[in-house]
C-alpha atoms as a PDB file:
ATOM      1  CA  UNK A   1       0.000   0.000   0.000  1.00  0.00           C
ATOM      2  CA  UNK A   2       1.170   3.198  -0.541  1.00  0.00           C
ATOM      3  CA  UNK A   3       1.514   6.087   2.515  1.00  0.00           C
ATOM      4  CA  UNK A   4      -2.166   8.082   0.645  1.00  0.00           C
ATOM      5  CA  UNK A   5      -3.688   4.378   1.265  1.00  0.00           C
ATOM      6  CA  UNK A   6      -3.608   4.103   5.193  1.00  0.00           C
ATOM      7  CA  UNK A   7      -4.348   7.504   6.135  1.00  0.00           C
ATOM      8  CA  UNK A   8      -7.506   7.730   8.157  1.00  0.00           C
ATOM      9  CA  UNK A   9     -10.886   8.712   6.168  1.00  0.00           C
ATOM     10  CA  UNK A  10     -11.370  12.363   6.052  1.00  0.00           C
ATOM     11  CA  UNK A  11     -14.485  14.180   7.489  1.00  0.00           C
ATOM     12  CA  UNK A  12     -15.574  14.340   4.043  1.00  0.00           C
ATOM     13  CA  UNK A  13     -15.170  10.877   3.309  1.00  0.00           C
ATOM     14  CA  UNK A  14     -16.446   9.592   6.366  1.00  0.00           C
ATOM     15  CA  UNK A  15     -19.671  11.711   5.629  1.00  0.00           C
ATOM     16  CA  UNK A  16     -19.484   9.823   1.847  1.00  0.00           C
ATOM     17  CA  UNK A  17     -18.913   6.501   3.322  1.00  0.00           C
ATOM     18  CA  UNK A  18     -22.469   7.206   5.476  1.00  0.00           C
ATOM     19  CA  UNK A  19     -24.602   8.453   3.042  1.00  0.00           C
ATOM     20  CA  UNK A  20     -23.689   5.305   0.917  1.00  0.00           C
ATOM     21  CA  UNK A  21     -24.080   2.385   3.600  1.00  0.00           C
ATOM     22  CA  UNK A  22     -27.518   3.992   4.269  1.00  0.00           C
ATOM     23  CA  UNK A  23     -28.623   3.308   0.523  1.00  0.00           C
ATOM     24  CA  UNK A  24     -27.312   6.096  -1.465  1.00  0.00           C
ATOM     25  CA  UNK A  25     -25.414   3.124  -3.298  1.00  0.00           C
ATOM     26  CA  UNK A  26     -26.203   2.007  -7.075  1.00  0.00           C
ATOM     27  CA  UNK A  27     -25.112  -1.302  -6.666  1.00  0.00           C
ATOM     28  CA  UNK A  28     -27.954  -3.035  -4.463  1.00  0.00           C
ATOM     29  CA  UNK A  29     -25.655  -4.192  -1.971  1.00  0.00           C
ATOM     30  CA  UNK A  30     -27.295  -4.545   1.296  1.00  0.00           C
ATOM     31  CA  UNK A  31     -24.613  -2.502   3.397  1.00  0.00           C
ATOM     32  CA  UNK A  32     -24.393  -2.488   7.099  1.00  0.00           C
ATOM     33  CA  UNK A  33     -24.728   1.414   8.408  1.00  0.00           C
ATOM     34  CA  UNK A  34     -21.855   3.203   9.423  1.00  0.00           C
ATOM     35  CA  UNK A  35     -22.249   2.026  13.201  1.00  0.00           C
ATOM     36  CA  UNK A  36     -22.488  -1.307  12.612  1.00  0.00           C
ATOM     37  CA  UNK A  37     -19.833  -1.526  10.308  1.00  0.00           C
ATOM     38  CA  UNK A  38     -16.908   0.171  12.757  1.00  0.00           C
ATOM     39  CA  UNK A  39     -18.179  -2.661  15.413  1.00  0.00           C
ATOM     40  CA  UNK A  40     -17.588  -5.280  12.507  1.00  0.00           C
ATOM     41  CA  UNK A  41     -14.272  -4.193  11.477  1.00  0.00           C
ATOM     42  CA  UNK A  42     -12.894  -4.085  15.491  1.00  0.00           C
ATOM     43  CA  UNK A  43     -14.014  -7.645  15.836  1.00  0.00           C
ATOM     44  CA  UNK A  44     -12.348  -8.464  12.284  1.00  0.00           C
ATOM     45  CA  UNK A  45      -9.327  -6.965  14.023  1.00  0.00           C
ATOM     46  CA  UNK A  46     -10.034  -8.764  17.008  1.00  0.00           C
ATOM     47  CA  UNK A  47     -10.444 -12.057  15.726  1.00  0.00           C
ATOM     48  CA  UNK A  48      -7.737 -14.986  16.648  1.00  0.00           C
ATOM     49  CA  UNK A  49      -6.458 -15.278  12.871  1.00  0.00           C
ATOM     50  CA  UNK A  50      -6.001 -12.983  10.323  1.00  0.00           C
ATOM     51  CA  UNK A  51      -8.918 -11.934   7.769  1.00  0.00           C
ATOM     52  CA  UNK A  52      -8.189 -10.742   4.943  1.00  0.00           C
ATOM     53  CA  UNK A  53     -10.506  -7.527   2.983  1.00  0.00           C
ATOM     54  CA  UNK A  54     -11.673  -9.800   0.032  1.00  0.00           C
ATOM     55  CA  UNK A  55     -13.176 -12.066   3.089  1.00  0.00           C
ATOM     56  CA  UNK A  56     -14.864  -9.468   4.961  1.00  0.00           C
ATOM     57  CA  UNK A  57     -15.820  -6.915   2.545  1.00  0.00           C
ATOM     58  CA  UNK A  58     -18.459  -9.149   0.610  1.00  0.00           C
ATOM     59  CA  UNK A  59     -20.264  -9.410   4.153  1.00  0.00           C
ATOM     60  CA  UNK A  60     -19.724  -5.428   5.214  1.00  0.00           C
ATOM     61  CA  UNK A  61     -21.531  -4.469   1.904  1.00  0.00           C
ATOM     62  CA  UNK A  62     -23.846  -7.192   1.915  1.00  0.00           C
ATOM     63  CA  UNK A  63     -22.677  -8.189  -1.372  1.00  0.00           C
ATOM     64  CA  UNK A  64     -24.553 -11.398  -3.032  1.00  0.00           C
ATOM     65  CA  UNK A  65     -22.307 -11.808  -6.417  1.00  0.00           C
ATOM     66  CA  UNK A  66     -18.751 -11.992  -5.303  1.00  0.00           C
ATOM     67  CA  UNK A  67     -16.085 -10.196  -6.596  1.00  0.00           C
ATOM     68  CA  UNK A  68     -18.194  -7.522  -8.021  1.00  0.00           C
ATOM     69  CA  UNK A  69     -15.451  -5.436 -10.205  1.00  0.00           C
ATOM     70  CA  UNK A  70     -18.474  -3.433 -11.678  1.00  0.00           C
ATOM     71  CA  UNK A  71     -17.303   0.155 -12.504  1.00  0.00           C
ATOM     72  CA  UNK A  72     -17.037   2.513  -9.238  1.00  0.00           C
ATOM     73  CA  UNK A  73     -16.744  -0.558  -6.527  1.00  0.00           C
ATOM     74  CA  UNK A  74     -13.063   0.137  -6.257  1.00  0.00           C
ATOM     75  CA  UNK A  75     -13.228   3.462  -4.752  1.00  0.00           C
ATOM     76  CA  UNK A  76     -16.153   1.897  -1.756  1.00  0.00           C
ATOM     77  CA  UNK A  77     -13.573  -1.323  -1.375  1.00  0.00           C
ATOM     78  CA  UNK A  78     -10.689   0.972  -0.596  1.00  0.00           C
ATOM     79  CA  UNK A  79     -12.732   3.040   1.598  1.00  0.00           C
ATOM     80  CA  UNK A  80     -13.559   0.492   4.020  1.00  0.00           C
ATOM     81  CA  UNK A  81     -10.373  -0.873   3.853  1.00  0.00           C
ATOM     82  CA  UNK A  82      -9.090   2.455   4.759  1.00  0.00           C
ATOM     83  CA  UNK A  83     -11.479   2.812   7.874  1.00  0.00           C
ATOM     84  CA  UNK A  84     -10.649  -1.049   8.891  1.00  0.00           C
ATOM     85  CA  UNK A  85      -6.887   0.502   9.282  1.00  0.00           C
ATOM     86  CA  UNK A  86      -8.201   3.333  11.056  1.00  0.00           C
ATOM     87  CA  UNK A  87      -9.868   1.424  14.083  1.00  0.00           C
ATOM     88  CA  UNK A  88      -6.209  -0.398  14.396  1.00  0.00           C
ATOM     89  CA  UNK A  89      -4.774   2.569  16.757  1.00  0.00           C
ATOM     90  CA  UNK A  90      -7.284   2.879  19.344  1.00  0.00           C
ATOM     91  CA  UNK A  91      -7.293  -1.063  19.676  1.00  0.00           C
ATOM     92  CA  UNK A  92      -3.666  -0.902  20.426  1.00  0.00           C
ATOM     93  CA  UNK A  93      -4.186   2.105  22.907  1.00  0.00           C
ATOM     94  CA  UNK A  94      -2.465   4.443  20.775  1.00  0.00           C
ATOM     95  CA  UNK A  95      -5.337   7.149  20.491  1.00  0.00           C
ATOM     96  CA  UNK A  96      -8.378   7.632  21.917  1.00  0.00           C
ATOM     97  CA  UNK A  97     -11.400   5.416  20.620  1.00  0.00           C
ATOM     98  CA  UNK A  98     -13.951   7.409  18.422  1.00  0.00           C
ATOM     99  CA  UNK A  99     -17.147   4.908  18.465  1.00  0.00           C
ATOM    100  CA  UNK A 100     -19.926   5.993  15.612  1.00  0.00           C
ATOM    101  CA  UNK A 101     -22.977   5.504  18.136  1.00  0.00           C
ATOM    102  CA  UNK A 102     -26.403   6.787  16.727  1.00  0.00           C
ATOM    103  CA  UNK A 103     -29.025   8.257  19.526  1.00  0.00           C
ATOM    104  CA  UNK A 104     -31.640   6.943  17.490  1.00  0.00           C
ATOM    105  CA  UNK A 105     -31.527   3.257  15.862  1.00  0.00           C
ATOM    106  CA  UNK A 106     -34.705   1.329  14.468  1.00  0.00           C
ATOM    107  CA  UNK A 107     -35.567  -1.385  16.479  1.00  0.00           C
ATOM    108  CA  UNK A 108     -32.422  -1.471  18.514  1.00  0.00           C
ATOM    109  CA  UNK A 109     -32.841  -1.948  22.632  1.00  0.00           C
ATOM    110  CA  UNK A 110     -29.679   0.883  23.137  1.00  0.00           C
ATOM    111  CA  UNK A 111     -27.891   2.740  21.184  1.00  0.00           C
ATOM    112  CA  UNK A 112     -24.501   0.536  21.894  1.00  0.00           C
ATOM    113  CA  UNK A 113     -26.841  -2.363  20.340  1.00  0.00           C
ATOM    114  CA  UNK A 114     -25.923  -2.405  16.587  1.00  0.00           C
ATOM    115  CA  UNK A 115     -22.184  -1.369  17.555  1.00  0.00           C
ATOM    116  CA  UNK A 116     -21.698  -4.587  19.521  1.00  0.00           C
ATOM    117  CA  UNK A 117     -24.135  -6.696  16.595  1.00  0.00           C
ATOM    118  CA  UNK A 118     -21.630  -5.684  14.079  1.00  0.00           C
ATOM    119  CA  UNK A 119     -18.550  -6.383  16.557  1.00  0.00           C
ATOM    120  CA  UNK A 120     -19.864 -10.153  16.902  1.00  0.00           C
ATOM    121  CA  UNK A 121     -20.469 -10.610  13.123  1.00  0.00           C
ATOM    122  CA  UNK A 122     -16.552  -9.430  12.821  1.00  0.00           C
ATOM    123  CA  UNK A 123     -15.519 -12.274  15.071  1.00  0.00           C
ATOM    124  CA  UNK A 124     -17.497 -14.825  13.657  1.00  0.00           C
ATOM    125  CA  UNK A 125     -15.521 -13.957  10.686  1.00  0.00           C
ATOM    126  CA  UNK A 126     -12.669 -16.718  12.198  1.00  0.00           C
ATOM    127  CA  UNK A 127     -12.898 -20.208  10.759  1.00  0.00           C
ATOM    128  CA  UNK A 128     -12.007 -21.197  14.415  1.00  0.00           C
ATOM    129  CA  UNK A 129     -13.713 -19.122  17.260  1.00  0.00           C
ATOM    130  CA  UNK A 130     -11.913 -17.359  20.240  1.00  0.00           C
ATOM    131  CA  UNK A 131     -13.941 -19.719  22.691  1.00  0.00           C
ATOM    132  CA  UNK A 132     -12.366 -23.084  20.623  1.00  0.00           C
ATOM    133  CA  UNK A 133      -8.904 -21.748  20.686  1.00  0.00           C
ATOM    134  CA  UNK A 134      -8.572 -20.036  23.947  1.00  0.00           C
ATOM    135  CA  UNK A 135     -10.128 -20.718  27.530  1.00  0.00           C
ATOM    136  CA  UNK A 136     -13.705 -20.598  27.202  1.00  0.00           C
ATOM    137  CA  UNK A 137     -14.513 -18.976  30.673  1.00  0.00           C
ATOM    138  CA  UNK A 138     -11.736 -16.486  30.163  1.00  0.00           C
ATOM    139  CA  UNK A 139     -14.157 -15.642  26.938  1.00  0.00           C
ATOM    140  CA  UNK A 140     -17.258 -15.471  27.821  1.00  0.00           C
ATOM    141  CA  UNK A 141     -15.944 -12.806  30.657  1.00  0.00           C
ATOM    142  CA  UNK A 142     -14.263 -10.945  27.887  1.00  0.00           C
ATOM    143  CA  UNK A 143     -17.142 -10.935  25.878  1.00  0.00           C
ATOM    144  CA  UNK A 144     -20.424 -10.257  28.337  1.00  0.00           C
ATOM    145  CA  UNK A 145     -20.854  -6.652  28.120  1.00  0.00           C
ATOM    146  CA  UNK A 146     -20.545  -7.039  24.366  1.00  0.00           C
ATOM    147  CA  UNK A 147     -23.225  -9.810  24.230  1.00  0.00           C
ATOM    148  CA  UNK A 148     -25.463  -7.460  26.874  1.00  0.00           C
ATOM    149  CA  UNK A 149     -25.157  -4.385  24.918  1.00  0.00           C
ATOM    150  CA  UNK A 150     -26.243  -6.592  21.483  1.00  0.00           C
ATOM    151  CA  UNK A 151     -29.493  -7.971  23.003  1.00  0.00           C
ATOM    152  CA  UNK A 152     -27.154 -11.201  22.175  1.00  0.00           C
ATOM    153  CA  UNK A 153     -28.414 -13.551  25.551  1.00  0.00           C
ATOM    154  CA  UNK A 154     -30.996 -16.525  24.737  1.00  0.00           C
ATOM    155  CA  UNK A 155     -34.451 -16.493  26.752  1.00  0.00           C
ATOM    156  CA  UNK A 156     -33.012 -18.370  29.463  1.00  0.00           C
ATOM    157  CA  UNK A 157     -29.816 -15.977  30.127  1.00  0.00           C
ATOM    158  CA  UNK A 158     -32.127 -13.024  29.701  1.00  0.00           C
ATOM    159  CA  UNK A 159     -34.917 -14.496  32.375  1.00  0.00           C
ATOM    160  CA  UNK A 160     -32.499 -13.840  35.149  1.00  0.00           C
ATOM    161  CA  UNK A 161     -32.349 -10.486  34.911  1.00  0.00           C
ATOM    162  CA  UNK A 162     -35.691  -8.331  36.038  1.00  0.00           C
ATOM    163  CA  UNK A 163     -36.041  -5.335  33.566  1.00  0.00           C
ATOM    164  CA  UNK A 164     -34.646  -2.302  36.213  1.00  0.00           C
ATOM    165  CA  UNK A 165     -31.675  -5.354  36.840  1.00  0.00           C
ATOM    166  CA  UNK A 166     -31.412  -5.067  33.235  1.00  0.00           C
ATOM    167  CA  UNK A 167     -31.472  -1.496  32.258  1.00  0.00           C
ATOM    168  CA  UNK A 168     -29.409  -0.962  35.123  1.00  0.00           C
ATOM    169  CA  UNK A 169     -26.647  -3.671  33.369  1.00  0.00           C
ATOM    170  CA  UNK A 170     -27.055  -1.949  30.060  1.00  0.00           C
ATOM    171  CA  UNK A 171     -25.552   0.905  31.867  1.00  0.00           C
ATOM    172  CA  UNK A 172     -22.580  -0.633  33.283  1.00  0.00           C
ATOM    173  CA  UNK A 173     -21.540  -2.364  30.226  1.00  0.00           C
ATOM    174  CA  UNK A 174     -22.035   0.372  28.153  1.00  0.00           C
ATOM    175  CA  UNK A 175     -19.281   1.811  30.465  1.00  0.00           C
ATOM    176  CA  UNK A 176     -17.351  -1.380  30.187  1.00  0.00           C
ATOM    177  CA  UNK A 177     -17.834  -1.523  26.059  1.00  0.00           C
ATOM    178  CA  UNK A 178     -14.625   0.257  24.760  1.00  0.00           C
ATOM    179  CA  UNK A 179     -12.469  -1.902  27.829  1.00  0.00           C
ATOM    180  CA  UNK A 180     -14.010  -5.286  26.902  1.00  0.00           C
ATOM    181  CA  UNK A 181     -13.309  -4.438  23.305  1.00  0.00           C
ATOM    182  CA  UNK A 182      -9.472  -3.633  23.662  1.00  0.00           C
ATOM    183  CA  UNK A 183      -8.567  -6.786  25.646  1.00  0.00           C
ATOM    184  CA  UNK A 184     -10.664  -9.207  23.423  1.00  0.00           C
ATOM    185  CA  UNK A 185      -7.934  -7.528  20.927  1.00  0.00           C
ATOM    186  CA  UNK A 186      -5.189  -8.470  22.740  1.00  0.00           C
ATOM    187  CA  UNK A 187      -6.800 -11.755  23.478  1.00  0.00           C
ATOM    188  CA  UNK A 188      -7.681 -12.648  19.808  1.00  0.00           C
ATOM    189  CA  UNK A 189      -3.888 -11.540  18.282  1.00  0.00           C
ATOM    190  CA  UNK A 190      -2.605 -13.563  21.023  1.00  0.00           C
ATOM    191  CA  UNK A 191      -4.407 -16.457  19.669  1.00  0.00           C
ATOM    192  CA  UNK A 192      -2.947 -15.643  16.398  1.00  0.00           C
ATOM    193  CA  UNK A 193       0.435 -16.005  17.629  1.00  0.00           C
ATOM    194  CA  UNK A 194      -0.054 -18.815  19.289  1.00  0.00           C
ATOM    195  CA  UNK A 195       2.159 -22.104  19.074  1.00  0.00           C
ATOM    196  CA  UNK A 196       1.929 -24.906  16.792  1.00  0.00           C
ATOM    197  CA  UNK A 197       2.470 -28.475  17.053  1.00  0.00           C
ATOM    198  CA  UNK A 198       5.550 -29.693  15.083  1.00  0.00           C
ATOM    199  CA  UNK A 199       4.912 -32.727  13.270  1.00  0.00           C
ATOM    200  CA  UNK A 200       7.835 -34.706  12.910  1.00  0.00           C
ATOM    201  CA  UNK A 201       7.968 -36.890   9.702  1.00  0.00           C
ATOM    202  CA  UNK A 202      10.506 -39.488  10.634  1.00  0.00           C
ATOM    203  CA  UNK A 203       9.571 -42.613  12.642  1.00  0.00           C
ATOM    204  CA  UNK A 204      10.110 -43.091  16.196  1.00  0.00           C
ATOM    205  CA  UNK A 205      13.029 -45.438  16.342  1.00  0.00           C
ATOM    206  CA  UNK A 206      11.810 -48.541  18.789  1.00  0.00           C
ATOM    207  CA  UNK A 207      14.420 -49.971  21.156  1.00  0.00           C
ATOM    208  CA  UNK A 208      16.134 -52.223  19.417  1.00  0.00           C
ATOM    209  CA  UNK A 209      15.901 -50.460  16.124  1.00  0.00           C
ATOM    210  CA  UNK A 210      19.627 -49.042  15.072  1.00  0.00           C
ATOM    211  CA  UNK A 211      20.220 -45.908  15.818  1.00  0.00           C
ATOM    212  CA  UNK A 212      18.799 -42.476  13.967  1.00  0.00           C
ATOM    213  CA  UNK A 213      22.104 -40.856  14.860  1.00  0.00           C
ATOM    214  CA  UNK A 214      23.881 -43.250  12.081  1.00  0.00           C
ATOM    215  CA  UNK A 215      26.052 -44.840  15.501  1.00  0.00           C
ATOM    216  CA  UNK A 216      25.254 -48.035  14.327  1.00  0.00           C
ATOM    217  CA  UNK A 217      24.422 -48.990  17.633  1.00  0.00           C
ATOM    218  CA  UNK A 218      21.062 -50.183  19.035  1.00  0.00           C
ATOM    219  CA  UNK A 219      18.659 -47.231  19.982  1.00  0.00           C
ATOM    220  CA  UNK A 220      18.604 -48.376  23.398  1.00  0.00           C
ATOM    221  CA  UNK A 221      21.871 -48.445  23.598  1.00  0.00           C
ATOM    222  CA  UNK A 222      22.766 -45.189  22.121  1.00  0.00           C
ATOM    223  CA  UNK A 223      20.078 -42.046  22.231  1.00  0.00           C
ATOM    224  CA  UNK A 224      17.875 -43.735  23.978  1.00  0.00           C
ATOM    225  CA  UNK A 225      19.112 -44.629  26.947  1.00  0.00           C
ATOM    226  CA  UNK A 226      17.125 -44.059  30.234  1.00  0.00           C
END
């Protein structure tokens, strides 16, 4: 990429990028709006392997007919991928987080609630989830303000809450949100890093099998001594 490619959208663009994920768009993609789609890109960031654009951009546009290399879809695909880059900072903790939050959202419980939709989508991006590689319980307390603030518990989870325990919960986690978010980052590239198991292609000698080592002794009498 060159230096013009990972400079963060400008006001002007950012207004573009909104005006065309709300429908403004002449392709008849199905995009996600602006919110949603900075909560999908952290949890792309977030997720324990690497995902490349051409893998999440078909979803973030809603995009049935993959690649679509109509005229004009270059200057949307660089866009995003220019606003992915620019959530990368304030993950890290090198600036402070700017979350696209809308006071008013159709048939959302809070306004945190499509944020934290899209943010789930992003890590379900992973062919391998962060609760299969990494310690379940450590998970699920890395992700619960996330899953509260996306309306994302089951009947059962949600029947142990009364609605003033509940409203009272959307609060908190809406205060543990941008917290929650940064060290499932640090949890998920973790994961990336992670070691591997190293195959190793040459039979185990057995004990009275000469020696891999060329000695011409017996293996139990050479390497593999006790």
């Amino acid at each position: 990429m060159t230096a013009q490619d990972v400079r963060p959208l400008s006001g002007q663009e950012l207004d573009r990028l909104e005006t065309f994920l709300e429908g403004d768009n002449p392709f008849g993609w199905e995009t996600m709006p602006l919110d949603m789609l900075q909560g999908f890109l952290c949890g792309v960031a977030s997720a324990p392997e690497a995902i490349a654009p051409e893998d999440w951009l078909p979803w973030a546009f809603g995009i049935q007919d993959w690649p679509d290399t109509r005229p004009g879809t270059d200057e949307w695909y660089e866009l995003a991928r220019r606003f992915y880059l620019q959530q990368i900072p304030a993950l890290e903790g090198r600036e402070d987080a700017a979350l696209i939050l809308y006071d008013e959202t159709p048939n959302a419980t809070n306004r945190f609630e499509y944020w934290c939709v899209g943010y789930l989508d992003g890590l379900e991006m992973a062919a391998e989830q962060l609760d299969q590689l990494g310690d379940p319980a450590e998970v699920d307390e890395l992700l619960f303000a996330i899953r509260v603030l996306a309306n994302a518990f089951d009947d059962k989870e949600r029947a142990g809450y009364s609605e003033k325990k509940w409203r009272g919960l959307i609060d908190e986690c809406s205060e543990e949100l941008w917290p929650s978010v940064c060290d499932t980052y640090r949890y998920g590239n973790a994961l990336r890093n992670r070691p591997t198991t190293v195959r190793h292609e040459t039979p185990k000698a057995g004990r009275n099998d000469p020696c891999p080592c060329g000695s011409g002794k017996k293996f139990k009498n050479c390497c593999g001594k006790a």
